[in-house]
N, C-alpha and C. Protein backbone atom coordinates (compact mmCIF):
# COMPACT_ATOMS: atom_id res chain seq x y z
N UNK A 1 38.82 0.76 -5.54
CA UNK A 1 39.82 0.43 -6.52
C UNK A 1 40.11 -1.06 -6.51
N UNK A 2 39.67 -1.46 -5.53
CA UNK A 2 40.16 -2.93 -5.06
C UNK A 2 39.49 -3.85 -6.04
N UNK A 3 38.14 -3.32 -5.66
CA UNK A 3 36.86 -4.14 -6.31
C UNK A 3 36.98 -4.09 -8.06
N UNK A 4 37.53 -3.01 -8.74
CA UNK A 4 38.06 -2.96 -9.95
C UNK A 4 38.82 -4.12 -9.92
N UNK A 5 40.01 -3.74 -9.50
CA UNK A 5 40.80 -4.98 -10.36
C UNK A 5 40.81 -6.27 -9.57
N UNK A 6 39.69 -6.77 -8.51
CA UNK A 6 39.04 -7.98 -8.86
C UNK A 6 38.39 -7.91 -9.80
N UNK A 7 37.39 -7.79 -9.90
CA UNK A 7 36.78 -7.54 -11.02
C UNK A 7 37.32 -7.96 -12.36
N UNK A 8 38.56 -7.16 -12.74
CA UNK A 8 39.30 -7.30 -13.71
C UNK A 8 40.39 -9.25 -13.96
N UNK A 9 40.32 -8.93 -12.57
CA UNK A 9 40.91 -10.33 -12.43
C UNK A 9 39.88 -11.85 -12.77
N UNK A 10 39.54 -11.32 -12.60
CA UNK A 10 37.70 -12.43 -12.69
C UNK A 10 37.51 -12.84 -14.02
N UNK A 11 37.35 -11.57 -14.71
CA UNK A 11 36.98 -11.62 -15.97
C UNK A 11 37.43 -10.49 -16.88
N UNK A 12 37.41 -10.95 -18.34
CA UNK A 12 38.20 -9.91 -18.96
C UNK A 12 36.75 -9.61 -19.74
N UNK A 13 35.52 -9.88 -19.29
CA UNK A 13 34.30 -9.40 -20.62
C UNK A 13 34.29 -7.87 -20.32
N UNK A 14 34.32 -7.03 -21.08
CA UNK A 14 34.40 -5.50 -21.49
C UNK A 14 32.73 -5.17 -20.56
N UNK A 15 31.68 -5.75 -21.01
CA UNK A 15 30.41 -5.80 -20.50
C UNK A 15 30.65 -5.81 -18.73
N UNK A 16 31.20 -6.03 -18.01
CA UNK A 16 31.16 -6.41 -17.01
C UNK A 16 31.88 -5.21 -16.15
N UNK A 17 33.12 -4.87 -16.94
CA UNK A 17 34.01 -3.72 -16.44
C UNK A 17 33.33 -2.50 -16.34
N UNK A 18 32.44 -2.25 -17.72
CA UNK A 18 31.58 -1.09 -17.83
C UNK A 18 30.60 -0.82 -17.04
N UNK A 19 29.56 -2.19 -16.78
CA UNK A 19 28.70 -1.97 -15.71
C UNK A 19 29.27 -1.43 -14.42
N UNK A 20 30.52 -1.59 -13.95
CA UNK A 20 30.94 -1.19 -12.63
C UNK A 20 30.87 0.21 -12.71
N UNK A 21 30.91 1.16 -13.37
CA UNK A 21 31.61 2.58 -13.96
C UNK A 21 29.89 3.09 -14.18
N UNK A 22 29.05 2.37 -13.86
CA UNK A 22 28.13 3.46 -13.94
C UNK A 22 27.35 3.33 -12.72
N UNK A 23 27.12 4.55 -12.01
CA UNK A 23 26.49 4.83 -10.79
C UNK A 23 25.05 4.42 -10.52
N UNK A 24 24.27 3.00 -9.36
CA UNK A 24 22.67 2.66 -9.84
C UNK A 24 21.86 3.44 -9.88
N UNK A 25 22.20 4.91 -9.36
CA UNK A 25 21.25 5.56 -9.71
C UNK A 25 20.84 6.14 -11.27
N UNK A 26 21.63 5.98 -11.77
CA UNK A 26 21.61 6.57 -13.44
C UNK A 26 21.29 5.90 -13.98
N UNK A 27 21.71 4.31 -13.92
CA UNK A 27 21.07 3.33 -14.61
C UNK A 27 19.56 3.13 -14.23
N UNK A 28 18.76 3.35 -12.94
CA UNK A 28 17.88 3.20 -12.73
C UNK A 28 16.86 4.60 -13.41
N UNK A 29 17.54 5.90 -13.52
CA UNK A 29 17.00 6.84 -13.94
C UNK A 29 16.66 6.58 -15.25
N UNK A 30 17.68 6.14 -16.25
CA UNK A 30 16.97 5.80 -17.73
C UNK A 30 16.17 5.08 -17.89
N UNK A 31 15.76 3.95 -17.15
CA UNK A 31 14.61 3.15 -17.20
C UNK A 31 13.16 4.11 -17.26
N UNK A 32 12.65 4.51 -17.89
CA UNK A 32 11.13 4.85 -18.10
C UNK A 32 11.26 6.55 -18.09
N UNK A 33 12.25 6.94 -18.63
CA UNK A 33 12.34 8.36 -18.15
C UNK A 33 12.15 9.39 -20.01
N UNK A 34 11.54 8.60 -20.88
CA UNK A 34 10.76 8.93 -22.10
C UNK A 34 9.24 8.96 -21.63
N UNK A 35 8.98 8.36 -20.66
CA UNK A 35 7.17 8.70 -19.94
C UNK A 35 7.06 9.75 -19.63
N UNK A 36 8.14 10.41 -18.91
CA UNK A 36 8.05 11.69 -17.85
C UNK A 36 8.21 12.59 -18.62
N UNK A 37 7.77 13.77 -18.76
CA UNK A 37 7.60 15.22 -19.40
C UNK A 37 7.77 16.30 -17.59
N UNK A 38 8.64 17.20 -18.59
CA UNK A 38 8.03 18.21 -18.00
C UNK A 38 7.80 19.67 -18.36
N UNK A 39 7.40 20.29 -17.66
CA UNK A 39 5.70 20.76 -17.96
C UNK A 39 6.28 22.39 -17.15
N UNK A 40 6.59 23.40 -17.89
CA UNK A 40 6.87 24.87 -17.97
C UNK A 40 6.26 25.32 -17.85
N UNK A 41 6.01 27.29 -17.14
CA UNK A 41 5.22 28.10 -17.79
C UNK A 41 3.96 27.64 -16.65
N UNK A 42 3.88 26.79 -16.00
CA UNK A 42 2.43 26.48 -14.93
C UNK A 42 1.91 28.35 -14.24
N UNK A 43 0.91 28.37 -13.94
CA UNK A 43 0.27 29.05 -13.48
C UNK A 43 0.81 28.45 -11.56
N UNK A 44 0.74 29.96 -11.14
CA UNK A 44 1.35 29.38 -9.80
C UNK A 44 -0.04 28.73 -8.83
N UNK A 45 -1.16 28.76 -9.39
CA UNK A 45 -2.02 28.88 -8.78
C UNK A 45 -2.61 27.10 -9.14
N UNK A 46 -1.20 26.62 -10.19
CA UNK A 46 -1.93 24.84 -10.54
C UNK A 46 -1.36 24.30 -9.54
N UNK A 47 -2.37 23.14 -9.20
CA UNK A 47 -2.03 22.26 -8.17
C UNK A 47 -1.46 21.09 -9.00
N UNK A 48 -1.19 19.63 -8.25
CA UNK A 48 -0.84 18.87 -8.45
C UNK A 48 -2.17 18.10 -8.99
N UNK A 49 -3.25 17.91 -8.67
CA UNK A 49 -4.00 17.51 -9.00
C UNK A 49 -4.93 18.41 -9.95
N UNK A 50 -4.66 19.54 -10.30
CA UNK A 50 -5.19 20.48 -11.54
C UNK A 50 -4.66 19.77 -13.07
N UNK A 51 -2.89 19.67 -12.25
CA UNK A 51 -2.05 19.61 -13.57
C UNK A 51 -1.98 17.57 -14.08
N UNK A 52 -2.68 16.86 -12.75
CA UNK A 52 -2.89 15.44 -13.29
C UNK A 52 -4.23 15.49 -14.16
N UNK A 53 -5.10 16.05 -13.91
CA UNK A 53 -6.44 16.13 -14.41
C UNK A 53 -6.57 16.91 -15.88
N UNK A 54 -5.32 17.64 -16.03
CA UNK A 54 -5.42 18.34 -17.16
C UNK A 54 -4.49 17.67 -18.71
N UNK A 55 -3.46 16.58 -17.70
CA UNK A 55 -2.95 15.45 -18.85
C UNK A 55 -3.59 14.12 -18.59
N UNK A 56 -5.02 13.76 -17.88
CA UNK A 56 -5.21 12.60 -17.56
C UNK A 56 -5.70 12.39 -19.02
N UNK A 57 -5.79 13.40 -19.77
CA UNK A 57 -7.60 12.90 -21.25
C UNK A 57 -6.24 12.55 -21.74
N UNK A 58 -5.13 12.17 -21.61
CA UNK A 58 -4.34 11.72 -23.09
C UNK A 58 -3.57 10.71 -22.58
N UNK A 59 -3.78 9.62 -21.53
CA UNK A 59 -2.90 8.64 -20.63
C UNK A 59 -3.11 8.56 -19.90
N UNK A 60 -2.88 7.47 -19.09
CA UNK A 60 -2.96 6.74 -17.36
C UNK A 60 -1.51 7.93 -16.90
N UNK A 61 -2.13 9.06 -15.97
CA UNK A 61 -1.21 9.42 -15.34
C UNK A 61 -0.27 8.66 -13.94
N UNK A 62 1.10 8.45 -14.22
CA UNK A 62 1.41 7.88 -12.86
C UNK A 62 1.48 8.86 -11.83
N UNK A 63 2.26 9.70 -11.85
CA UNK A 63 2.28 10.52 -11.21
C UNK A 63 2.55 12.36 -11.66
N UNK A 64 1.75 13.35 -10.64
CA UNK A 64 2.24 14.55 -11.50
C UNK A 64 2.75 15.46 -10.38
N UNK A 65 3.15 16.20 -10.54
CA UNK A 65 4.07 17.00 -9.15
C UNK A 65 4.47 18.22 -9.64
N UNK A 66 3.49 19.62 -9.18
CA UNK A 66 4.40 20.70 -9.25
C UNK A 66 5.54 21.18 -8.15
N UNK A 67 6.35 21.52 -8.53
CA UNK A 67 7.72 21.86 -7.55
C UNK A 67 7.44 22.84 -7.20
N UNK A 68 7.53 22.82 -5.86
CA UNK A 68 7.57 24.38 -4.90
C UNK A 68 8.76 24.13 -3.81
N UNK A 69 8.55 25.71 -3.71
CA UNK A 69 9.71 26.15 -2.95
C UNK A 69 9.58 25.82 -1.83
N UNK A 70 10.66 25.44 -0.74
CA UNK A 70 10.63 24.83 0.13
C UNK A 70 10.27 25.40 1.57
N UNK A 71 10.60 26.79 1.18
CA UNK A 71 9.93 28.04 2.58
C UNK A 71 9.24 28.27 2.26
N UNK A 72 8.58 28.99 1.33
CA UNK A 72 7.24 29.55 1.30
C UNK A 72 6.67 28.54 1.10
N UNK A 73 6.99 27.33 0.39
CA UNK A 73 5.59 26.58 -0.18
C UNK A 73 4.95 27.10 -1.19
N UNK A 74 5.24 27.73 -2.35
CA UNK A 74 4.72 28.30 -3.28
C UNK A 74 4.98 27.99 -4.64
N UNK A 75 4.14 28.06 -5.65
CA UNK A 75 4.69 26.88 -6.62
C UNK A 75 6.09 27.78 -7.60
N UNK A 76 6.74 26.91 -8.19
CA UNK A 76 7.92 27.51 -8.83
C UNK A 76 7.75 27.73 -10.47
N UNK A 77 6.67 27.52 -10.64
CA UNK A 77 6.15 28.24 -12.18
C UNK A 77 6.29 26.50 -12.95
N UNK A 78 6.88 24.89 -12.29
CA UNK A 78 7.09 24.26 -13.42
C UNK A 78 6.61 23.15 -12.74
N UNK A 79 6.40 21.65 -13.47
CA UNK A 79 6.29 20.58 -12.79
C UNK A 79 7.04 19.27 -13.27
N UNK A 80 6.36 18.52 -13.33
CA UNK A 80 6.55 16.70 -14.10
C UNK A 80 5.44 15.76 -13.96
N UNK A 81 4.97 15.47 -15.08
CA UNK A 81 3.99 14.34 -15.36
C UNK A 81 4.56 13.04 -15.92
N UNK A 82 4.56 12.06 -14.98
CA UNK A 82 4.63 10.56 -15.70
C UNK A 82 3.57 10.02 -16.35
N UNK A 83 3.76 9.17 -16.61
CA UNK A 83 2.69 8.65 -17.65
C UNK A 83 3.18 6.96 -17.65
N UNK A 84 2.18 6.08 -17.76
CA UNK A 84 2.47 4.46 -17.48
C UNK A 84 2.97 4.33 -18.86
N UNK A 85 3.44 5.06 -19.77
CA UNK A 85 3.66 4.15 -21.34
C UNK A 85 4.10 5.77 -22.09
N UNK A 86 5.07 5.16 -22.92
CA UNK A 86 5.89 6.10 -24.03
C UNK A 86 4.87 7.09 -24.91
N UNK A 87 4.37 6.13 -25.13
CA UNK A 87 2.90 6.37 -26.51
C UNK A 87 2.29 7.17 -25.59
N UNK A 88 1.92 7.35 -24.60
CA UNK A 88 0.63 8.32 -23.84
C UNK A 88 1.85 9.61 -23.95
N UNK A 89 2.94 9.36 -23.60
CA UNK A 89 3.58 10.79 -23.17
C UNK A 89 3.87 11.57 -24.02
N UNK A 90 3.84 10.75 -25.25
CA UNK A 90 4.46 11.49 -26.66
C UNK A 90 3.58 12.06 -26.90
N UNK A 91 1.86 11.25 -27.35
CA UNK A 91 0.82 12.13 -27.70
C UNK A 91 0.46 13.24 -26.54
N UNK A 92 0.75 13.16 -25.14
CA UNK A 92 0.35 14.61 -24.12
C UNK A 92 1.12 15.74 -24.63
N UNK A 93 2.61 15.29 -24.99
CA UNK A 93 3.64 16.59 -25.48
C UNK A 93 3.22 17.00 -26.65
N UNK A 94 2.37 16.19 -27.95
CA UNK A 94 2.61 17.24 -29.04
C UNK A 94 1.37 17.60 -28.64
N UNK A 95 0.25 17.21 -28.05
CA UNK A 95 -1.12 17.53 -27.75
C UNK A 95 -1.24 19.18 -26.81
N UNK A 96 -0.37 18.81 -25.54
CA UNK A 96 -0.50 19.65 -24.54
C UNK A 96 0.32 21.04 -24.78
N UNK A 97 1.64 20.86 -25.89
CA UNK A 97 2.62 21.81 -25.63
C UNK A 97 2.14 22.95 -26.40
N UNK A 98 2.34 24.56 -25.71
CA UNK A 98 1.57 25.60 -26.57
C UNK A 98 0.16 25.74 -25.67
N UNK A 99 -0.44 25.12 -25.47
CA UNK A 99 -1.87 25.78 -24.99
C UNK A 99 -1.85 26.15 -23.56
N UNK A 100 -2.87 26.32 -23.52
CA UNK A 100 -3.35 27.47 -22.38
C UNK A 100 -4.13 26.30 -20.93
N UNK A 101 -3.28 26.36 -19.71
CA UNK A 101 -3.71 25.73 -18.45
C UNK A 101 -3.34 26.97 -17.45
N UNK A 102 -4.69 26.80 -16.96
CA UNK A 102 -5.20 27.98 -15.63
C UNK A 102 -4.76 29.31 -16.49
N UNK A 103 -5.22 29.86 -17.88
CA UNK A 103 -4.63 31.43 -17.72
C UNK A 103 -3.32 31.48 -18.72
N UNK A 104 -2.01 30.36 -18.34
CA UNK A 104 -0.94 30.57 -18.86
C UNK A 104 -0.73 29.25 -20.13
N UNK A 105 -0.06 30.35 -20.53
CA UNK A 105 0.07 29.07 -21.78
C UNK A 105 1.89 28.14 -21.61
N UNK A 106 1.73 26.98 -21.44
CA UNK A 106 2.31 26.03 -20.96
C UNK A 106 3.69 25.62 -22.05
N UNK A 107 4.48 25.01 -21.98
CA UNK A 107 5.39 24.34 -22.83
C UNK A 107 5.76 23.19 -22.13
N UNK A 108 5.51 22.04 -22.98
CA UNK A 108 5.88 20.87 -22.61
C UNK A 108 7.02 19.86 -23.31
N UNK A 109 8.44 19.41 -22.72
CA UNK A 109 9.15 18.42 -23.63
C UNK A 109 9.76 17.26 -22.55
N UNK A 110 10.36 16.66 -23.11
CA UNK A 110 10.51 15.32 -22.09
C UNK A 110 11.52 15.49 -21.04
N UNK A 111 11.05 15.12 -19.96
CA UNK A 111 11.92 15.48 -18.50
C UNK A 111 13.78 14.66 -18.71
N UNK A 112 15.15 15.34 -18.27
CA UNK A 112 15.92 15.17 -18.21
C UNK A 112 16.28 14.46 -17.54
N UNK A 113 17.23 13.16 -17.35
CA UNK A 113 17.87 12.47 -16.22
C UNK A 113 18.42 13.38 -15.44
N UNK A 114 18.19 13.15 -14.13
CA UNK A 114 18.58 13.96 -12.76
C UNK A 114 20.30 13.72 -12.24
N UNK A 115 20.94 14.43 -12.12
CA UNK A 115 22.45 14.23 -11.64
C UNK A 115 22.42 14.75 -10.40
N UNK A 116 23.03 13.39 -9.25
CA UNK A 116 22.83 14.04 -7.98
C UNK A 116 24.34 14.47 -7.70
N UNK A 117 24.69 15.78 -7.46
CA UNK A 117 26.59 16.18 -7.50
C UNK A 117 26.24 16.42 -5.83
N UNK A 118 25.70 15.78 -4.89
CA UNK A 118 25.49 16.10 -3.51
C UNK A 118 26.17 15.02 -2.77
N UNK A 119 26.12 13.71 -3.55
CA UNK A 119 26.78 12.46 -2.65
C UNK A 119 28.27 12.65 -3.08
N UNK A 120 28.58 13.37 -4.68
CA UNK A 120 30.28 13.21 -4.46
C UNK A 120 31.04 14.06 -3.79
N UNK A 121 32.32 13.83 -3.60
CA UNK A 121 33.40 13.97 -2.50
C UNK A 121 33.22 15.54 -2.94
N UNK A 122 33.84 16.39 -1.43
CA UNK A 122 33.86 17.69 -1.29
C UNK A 122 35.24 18.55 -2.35
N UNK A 123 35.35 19.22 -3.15
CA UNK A 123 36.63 19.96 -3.34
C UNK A 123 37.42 20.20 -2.50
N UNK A 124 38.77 19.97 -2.27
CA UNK A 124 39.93 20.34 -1.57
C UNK A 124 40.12 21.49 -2.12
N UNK A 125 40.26 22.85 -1.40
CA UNK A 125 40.54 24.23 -2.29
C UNK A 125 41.57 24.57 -1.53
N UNK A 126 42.20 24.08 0.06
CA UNK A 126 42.86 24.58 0.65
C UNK A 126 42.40 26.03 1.68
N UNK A 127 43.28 26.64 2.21
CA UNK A 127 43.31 27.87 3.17
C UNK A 127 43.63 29.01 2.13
N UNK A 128 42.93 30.09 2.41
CA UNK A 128 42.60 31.41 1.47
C UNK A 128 43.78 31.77 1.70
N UNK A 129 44.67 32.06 0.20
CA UNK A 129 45.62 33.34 -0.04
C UNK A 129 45.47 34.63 1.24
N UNK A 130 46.82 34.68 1.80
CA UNK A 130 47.14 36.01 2.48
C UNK A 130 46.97 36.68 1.92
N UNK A 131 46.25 38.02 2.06
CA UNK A 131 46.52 39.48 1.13
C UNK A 131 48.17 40.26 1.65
N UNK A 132 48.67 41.09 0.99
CA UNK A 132 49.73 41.02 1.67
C UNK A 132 49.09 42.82 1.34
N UNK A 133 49.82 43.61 2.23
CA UNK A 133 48.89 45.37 2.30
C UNK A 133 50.32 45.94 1.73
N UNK A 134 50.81 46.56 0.39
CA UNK A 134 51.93 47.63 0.10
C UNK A 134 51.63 48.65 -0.02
């Protein structure tokens, strides 16, 4: 709170107040996050390197990653493909979305900014209501 109203004291540009109010991870998340797709409907049996090889014919893949579960290790039916440039990712989505990889037929649209609710503060809920027995 402190750092606010230095802040405020410093300077009155509106630009400056606002930047404080947004968290770097969010600002860093919108940077390039029209490249990234992701990618539904996977066959559990695609790898990471099935599912780079299968959007490489339409863009320089940066990176592709199916998500699996963390005990078994088994894939979770979905992934994410980056792509170095807007233009490659747009033509993989209207290209790729609808057809058929390993067996299943896929749906592809552009990956969401990520919200991490793990670093903010815990709920105060207090000590559980007595039941009272009549």
């Amino acid at each position: 709170m402190a750092a606010i109203r230095k802040a405020m004291a410093i300077s009155s540009d509106r630009r400056v107040l606002t930047s404080l109010f947004h968290p770097p991870s969010r600002l860093i998340s919108f940077r390039g996050i029209a490249s990234k797709l992701f990618v539904g409907g996977l066959s559990f049996y695609t790898s990471d390197k099935g599912l780079s090889e299968a959007f490489s014919q339409y863009g320089q893949v940066v990176e592709a990653k199916v998500v699996t579960d963390r005990v078994s290790d088994k894939s979770k039916g979905f992934g994410f493909v980056t792509f170095a440039s807007e233009d490659e990712a747009h033509t993989a989505l209207t290209e790729m979305n609808g057809k058929s990889l390993n067996g299943r037929v896929i749906f592809v649209d552009y990956a969401k900014p990520t919200t991490n609710f793990r670093g903010g503060i815990p709920i105060a809920r207090g000590p559980p209501e007595e039941k009272t027995d009549e």
